[in-house]
C-alpha atoms as a PDB file:
ATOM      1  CA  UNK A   1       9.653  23.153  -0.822  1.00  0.00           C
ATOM      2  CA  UNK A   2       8.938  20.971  -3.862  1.00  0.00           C
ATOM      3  CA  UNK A   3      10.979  17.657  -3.309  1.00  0.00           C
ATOM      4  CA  UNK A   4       9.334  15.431  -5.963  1.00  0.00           C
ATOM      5  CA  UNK A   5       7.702  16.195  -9.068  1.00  0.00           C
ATOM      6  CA  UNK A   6       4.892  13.240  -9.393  1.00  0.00           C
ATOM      7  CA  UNK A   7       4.119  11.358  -5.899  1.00  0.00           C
ATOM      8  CA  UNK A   8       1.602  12.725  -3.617  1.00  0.00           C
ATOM      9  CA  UNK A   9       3.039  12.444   0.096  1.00  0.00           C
ATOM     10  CA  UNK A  10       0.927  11.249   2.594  1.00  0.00           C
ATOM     11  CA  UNK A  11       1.773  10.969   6.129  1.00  0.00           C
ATOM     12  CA  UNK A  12       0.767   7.840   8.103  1.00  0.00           C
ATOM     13  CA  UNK A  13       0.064   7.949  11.641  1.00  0.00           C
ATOM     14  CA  UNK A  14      -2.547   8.238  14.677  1.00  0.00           C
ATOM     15  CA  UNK A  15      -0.988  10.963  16.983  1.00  0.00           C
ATOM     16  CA  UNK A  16      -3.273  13.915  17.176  1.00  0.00           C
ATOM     17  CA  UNK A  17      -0.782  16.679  17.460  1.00  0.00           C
ATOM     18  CA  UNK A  18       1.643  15.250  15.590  1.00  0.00           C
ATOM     19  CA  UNK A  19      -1.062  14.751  12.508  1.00  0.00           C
ATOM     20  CA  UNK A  20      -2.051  18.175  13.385  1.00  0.00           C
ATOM     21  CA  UNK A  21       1.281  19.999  13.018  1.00  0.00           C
ATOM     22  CA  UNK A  22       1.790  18.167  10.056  1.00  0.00           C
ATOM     23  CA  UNK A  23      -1.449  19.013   8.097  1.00  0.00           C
ATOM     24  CA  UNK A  24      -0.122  23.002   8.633  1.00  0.00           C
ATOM     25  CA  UNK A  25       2.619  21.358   6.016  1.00  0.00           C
ATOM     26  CA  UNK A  26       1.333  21.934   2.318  1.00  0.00           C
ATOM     27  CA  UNK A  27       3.446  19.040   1.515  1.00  0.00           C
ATOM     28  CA  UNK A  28       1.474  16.761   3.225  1.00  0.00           C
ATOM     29  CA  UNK A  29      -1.355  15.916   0.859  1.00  0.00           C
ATOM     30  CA  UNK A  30      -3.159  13.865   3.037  1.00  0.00           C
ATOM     31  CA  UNK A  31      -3.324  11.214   5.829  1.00  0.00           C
ATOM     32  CA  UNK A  32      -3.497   7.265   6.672  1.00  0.00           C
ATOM     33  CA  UNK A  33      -4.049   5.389   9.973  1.00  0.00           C
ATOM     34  CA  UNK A  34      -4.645   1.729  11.036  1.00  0.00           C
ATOM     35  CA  UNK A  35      -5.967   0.116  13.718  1.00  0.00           C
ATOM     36  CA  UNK A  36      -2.297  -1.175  15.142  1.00  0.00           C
ATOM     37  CA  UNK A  37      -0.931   2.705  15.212  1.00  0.00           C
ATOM     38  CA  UNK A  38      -3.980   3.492  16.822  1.00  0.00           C
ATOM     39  CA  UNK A  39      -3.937   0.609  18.986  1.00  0.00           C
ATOM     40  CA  UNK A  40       0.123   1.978  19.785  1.00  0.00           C
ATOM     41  CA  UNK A  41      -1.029   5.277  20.264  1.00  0.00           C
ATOM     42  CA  UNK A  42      -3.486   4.560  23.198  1.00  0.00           C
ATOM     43  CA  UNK A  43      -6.431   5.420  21.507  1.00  0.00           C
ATOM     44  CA  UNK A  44      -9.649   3.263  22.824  1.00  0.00           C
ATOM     45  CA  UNK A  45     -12.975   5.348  20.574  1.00  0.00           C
ATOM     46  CA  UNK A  46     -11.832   4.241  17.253  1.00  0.00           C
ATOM     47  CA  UNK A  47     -14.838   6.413  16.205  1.00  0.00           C
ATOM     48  CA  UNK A  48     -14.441   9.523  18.317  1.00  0.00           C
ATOM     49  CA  UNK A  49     -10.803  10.011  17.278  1.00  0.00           C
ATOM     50  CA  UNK A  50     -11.561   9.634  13.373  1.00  0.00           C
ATOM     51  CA  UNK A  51     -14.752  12.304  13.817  1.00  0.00           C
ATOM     52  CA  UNK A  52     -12.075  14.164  15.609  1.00  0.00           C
ATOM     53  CA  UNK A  53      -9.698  14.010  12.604  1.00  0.00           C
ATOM     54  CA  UNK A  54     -12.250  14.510   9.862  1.00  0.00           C
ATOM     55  CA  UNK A  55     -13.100  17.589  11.522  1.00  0.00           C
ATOM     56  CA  UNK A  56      -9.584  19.058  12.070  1.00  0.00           C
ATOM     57  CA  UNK A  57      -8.657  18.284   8.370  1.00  0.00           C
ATOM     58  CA  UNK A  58     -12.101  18.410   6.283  1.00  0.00           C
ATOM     59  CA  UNK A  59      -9.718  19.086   3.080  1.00  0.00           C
ATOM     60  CA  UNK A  60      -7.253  16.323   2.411  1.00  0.00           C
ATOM     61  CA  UNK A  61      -8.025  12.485   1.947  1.00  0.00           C
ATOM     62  CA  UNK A  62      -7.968  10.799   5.108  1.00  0.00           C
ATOM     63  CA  UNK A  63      -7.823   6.597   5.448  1.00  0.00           C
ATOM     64  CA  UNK A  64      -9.597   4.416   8.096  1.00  0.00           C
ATOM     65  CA  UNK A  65     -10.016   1.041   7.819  1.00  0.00           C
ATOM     66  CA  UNK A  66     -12.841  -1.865   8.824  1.00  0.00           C
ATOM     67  CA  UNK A  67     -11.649  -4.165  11.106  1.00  0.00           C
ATOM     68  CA  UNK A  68     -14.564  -6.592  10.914  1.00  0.00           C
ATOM     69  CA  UNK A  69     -13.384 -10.131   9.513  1.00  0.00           C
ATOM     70  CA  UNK A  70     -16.663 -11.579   7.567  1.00  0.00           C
ATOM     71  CA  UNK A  71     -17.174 -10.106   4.482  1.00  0.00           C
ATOM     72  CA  UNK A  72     -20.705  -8.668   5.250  1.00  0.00           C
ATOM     73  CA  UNK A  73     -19.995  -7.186   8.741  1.00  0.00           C
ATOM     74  CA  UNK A  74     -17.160  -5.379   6.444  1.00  0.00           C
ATOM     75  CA  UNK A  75     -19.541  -4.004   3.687  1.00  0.00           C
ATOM     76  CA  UNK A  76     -21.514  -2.627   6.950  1.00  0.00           C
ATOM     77  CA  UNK A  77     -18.482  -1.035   8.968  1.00  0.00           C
ATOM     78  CA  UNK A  78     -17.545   0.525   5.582  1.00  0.00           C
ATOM     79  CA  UNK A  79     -20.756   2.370   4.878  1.00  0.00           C
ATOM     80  CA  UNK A  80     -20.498   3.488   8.904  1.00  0.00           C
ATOM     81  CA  UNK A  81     -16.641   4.792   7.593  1.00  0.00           C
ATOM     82  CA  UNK A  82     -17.446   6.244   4.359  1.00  0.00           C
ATOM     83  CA  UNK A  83     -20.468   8.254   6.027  1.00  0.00           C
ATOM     84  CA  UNK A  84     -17.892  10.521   8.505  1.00  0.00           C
ATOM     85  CA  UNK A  85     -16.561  12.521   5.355  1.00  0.00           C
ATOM     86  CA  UNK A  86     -16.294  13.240   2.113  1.00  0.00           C
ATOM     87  CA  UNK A  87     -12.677  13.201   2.377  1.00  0.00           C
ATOM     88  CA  UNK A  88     -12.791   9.813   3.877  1.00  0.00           C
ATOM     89  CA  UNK A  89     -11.427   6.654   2.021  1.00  0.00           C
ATOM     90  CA  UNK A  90     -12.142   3.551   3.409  1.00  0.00           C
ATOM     91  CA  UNK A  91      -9.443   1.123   4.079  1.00  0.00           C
ATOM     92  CA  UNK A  92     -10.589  -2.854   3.570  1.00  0.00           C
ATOM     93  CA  UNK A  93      -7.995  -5.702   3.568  1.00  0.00           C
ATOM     94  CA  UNK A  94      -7.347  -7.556   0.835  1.00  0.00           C
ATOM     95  CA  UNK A  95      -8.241 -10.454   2.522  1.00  0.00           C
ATOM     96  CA  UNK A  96      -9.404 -12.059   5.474  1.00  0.00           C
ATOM     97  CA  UNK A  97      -7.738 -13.420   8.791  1.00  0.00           C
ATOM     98  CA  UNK A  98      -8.337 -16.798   6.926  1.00  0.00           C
ATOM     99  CA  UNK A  99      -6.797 -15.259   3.746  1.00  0.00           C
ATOM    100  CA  UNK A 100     -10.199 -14.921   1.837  1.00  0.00           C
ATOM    101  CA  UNK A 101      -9.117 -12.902  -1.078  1.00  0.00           C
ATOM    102  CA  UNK A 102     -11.989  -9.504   0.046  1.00  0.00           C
ATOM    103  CA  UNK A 103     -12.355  -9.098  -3.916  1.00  0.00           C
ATOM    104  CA  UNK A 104     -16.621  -9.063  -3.198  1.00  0.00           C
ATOM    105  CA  UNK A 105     -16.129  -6.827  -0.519  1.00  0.00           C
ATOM    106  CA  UNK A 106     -14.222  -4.511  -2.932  1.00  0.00           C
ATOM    107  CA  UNK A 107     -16.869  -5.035  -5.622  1.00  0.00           C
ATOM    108  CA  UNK A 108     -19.873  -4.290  -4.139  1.00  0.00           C
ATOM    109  CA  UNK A 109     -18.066  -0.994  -2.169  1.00  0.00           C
ATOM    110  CA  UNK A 110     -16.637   0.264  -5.389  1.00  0.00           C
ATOM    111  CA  UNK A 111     -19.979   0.031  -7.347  1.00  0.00           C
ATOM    112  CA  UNK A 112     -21.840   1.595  -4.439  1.00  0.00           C
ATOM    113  CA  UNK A 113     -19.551   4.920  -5.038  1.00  0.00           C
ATOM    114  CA  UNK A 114     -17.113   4.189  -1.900  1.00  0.00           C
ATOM    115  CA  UNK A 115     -13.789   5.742  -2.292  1.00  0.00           C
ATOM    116  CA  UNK A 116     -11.881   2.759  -0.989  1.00  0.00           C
ATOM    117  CA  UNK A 117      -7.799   2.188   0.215  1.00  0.00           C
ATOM    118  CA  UNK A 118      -7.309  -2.084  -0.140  1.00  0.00           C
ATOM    119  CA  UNK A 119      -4.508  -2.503   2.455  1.00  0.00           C
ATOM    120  CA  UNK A 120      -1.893  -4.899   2.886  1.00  0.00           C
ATOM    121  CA  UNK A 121      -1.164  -5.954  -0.595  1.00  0.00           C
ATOM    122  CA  UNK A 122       2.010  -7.355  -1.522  1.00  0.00           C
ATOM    123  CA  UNK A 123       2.289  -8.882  -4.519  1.00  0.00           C
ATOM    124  CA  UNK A 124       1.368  -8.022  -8.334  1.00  0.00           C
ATOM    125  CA  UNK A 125      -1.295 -10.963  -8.344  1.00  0.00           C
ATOM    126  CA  UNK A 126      -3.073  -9.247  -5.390  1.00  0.00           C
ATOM    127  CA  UNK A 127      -3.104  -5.938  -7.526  1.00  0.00           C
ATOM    128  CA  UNK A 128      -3.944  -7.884 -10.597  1.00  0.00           C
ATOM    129  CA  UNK A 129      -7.172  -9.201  -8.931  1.00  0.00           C
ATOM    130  CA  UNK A 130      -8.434  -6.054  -6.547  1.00  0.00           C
ATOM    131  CA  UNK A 131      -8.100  -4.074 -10.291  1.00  0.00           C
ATOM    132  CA  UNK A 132     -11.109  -6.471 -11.463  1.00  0.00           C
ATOM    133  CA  UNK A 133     -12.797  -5.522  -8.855  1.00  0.00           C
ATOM    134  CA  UNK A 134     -12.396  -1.940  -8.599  1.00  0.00           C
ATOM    135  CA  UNK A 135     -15.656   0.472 -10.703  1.00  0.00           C
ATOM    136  CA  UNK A 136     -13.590   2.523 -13.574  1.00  0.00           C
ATOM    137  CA  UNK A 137     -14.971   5.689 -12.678  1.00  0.00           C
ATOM    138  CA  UNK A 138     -14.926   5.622  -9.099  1.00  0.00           C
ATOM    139  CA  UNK A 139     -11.717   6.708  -7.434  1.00  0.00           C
ATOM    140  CA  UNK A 140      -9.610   4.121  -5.182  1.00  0.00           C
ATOM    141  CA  UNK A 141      -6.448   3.799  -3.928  1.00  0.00           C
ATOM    142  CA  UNK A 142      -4.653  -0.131  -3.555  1.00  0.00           C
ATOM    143  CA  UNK A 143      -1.603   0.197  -1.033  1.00  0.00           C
ATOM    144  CA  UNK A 144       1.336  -2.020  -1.641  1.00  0.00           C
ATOM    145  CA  UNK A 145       3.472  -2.300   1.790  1.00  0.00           C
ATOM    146  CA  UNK A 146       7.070  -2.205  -0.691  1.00  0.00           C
ATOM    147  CA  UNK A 147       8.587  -1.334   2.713  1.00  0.00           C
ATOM    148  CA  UNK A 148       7.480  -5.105   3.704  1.00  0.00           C
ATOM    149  CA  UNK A 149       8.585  -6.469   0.555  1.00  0.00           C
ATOM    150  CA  UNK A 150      11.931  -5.009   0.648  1.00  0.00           C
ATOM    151  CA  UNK A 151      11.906  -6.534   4.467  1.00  0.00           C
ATOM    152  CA  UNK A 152      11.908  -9.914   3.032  1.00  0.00           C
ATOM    153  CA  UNK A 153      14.960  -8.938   0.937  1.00  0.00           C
ATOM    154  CA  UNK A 154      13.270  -8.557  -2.283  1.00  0.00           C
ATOM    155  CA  UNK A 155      13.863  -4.856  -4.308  1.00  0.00           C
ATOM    156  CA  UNK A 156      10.041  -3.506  -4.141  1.00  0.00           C
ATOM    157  CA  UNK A 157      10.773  -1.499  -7.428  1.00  0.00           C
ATOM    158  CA  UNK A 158       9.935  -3.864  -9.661  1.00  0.00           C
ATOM    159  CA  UNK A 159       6.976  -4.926  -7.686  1.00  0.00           C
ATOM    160  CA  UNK A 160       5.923  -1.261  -7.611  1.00  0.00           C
ATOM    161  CA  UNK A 161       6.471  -1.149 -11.712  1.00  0.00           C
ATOM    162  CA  UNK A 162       4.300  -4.578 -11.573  1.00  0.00           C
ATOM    163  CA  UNK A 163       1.977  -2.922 -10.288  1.00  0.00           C
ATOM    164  CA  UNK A 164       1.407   0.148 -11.807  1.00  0.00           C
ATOM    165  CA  UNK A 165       1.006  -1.801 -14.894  1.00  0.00           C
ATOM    166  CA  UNK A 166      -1.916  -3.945 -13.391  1.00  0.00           C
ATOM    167  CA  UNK A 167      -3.800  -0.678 -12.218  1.00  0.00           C
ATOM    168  CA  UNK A 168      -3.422   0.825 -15.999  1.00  0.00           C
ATOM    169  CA  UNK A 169      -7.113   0.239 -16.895  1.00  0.00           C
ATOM    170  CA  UNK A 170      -7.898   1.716 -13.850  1.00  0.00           C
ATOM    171  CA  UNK A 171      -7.226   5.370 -14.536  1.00  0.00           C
ATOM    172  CA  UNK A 172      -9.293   6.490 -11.248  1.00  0.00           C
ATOM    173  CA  UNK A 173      -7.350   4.146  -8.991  1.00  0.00           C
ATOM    174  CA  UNK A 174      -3.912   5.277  -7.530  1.00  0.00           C
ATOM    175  CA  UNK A 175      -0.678   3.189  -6.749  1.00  0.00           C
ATOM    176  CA  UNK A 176       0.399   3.854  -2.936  1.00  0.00           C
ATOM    177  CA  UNK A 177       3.621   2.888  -2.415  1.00  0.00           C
ATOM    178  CA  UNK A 178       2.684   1.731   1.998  1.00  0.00           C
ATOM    179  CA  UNK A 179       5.478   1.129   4.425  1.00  0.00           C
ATOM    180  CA  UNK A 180       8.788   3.309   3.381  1.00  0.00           C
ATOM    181  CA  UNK A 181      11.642   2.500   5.631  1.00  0.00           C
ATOM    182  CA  UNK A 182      14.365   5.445   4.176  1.00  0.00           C
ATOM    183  CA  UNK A 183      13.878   9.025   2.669  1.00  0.00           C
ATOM    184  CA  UNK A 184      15.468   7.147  -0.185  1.00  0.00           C
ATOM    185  CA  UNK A 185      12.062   5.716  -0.908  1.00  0.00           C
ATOM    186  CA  UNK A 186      10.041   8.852  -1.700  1.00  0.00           C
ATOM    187  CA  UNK A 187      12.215   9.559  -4.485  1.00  0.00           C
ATOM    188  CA  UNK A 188      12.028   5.791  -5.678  1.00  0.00           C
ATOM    189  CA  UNK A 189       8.416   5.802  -6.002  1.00  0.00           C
ATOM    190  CA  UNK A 190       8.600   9.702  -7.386  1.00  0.00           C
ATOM    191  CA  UNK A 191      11.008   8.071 -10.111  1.00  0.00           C
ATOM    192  CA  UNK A 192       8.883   5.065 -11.249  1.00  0.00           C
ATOM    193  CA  UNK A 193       5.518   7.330 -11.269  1.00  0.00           C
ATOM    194  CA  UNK A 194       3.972   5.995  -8.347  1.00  0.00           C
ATOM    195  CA  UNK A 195       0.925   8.036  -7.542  1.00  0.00           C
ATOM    196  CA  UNK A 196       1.232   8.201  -3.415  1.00  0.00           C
ATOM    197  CA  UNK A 197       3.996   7.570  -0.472  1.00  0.00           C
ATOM    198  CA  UNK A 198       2.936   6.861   2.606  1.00  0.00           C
ATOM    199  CA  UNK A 199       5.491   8.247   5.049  1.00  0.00           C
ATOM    200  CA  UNK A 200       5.722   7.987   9.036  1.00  0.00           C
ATOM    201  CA  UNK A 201       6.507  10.932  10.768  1.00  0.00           C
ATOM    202  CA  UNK A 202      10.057   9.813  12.025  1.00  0.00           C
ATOM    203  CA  UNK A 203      10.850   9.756   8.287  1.00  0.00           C
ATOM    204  CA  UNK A 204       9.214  12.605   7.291  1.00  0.00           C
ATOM    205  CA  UNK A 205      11.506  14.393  10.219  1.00  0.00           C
ATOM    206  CA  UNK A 206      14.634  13.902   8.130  1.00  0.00           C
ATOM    207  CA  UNK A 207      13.267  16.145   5.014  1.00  0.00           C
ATOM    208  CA  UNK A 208      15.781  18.386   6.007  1.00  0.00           C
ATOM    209  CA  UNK A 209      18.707  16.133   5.699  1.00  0.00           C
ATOM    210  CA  UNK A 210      18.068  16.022   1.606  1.00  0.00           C
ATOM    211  CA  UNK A 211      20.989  17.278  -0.300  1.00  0.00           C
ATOM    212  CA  UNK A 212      22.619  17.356   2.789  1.00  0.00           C
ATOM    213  CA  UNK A 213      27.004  18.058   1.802  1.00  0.00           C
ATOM    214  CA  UNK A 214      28.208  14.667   3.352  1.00  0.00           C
ATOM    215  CA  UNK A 215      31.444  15.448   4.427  1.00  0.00           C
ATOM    216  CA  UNK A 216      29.626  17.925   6.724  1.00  0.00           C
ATOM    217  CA  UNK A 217      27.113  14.989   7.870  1.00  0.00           C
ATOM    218  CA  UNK A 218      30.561  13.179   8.006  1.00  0.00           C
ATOM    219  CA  UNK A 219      32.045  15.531  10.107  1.00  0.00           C
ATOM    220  CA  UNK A 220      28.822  15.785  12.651  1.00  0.00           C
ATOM    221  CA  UNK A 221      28.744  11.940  12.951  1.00  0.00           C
ATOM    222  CA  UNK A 222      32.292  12.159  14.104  1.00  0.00           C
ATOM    223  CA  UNK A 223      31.415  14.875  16.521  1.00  0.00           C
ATOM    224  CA  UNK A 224      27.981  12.825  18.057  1.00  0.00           C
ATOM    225  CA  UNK A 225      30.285   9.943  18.535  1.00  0.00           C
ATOM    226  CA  UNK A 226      33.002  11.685  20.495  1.00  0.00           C
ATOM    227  CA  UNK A 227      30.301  13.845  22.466  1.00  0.00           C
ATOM    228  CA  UNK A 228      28.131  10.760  23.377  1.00  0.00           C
ATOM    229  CA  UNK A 229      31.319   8.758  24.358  1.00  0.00           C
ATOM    230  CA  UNK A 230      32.369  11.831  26.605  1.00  0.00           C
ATOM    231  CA  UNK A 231      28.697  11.875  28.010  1.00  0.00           C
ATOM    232  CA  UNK A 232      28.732   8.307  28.992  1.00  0.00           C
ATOM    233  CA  UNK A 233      32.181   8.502  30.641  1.00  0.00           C
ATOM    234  CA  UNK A 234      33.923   5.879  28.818  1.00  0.00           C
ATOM    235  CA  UNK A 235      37.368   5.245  29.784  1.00  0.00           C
ATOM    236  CA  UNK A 236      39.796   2.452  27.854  1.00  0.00           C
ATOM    237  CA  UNK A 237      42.983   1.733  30.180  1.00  0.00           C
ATOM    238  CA  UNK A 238      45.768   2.271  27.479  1.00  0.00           C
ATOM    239  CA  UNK A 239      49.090   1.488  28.805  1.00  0.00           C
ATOM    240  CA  UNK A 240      51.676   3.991  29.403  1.00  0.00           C
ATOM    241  CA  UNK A 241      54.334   5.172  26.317  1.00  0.00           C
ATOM    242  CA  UNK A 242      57.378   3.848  26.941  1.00  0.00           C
ATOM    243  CA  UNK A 243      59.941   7.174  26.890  1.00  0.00           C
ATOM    244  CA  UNK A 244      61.717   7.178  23.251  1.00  0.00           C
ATOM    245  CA  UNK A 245      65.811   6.605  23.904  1.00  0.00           C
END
């Protein structure tokens, strides 16, 4: 089923068999993870569960990230990261806990030949600066959480556009468009030539709803309200109709 005709889709996620089912998807062009799904997820051997992934999908990019917060210790945990696959990008932050902008981190990765993923990003000045430090020829991806953006109540379009520009003398490095909060949003970032989507898998779930006739979905709203109001037993005490004369 082709959907979109430019933007890789990614899904984003730590459960196991739900990453699993989804890599049988050729749709799914590859995978990212961070530390607070895994975290959610229950998972305690960060290491053990990424070896575990890298090994289940050897094919398709996958994303882990450092979680150090000194710039050196994150250089280190990177190499560790980078050295699980060759389908492994390595996810660094674009800045500190203290809001150190990670630019040397980036630098000194990039030139070394790691295929990095700078996380968090959220504005064009961010993408403006990690493009500086990115090598030309060495492929990188720079996530922009637009889903965050648009939680502030700002459109993440033109942010998205912003950015894209900044990354243009960059031609190995790839816009990710982090976050999405709608379906709506895979064809937004399709439209404005964003290279990748990151999409969670309760999102991805309603693939089948696209083109969807709406007076049907209309009609099947109507019927989950009724059938859930049934279910629950709700009564309203209406008072009797007085007889017409």
């Amino acid at each position: 089923m082709e959907i979109v005709k430019h933007v890789k889709i990614f899904a984003d996620g730590a459960d196991l068999d739900g990453i699993l089912a989804l890599y049988r998807n050729p749709l799914i062009k590859g995978f990212t993870t961070n530390p607070t799904l895994m975290h959610k997820a229950g998972i305690t051997d960060y290491e053990a569960f990424a070896r575990q992934l890298v090994a289940a999908i050897p094919d398709r990019p996958i994303s882990f990230e450092v979680f150090a917060d000194d710039f050196d210790e994150m250089i280190a945990q990177a190499r560790v990261i980078a050295s699980w696959g060759k389908n492994v990008n390595v996810k660094i932050p674009v800045t500190t806990t203290k809001g150190a902008f990670t630019g040397p981190v980036v630098r000194t990765l990039a030139n070394a030949g790691v295929t990095l993923n700078v996380t968090a990003v959220m504005t064009e000045y961010q993408v403006e600066h990690i493009a500086e430090c990115l090598a030309p020829n060495v492929p990188a991806i720079v996530s922009v959480f637009a889903g965050r953006v648009a939680d502030t109540g700002r459109d993440p379009v033109p942010v998205m556009c912003a950015s894209l520009r900044a990354l243009s003398a960059r031609p190995k490095a790839e816009l990710l468009w982090a976050s999405p909060r709608e379906l709506l949003n895979i064809f937004q970032a399709d439209e404005i030539g964003c290279h990748i989507i990151t999409v969670s898998h309760d999102v991805l779930a309603k693939l089948s709803l696209i083109g969807k006739d709406l007076n049907e979905y209309s009609l099947e709203t109507v019927k989950m309200f009724h059938r859930d109001a049934v279910a629950a037993g709700f009564s309203i005490d209406v008072p009797a109709r007085k007889a017409a004369s």
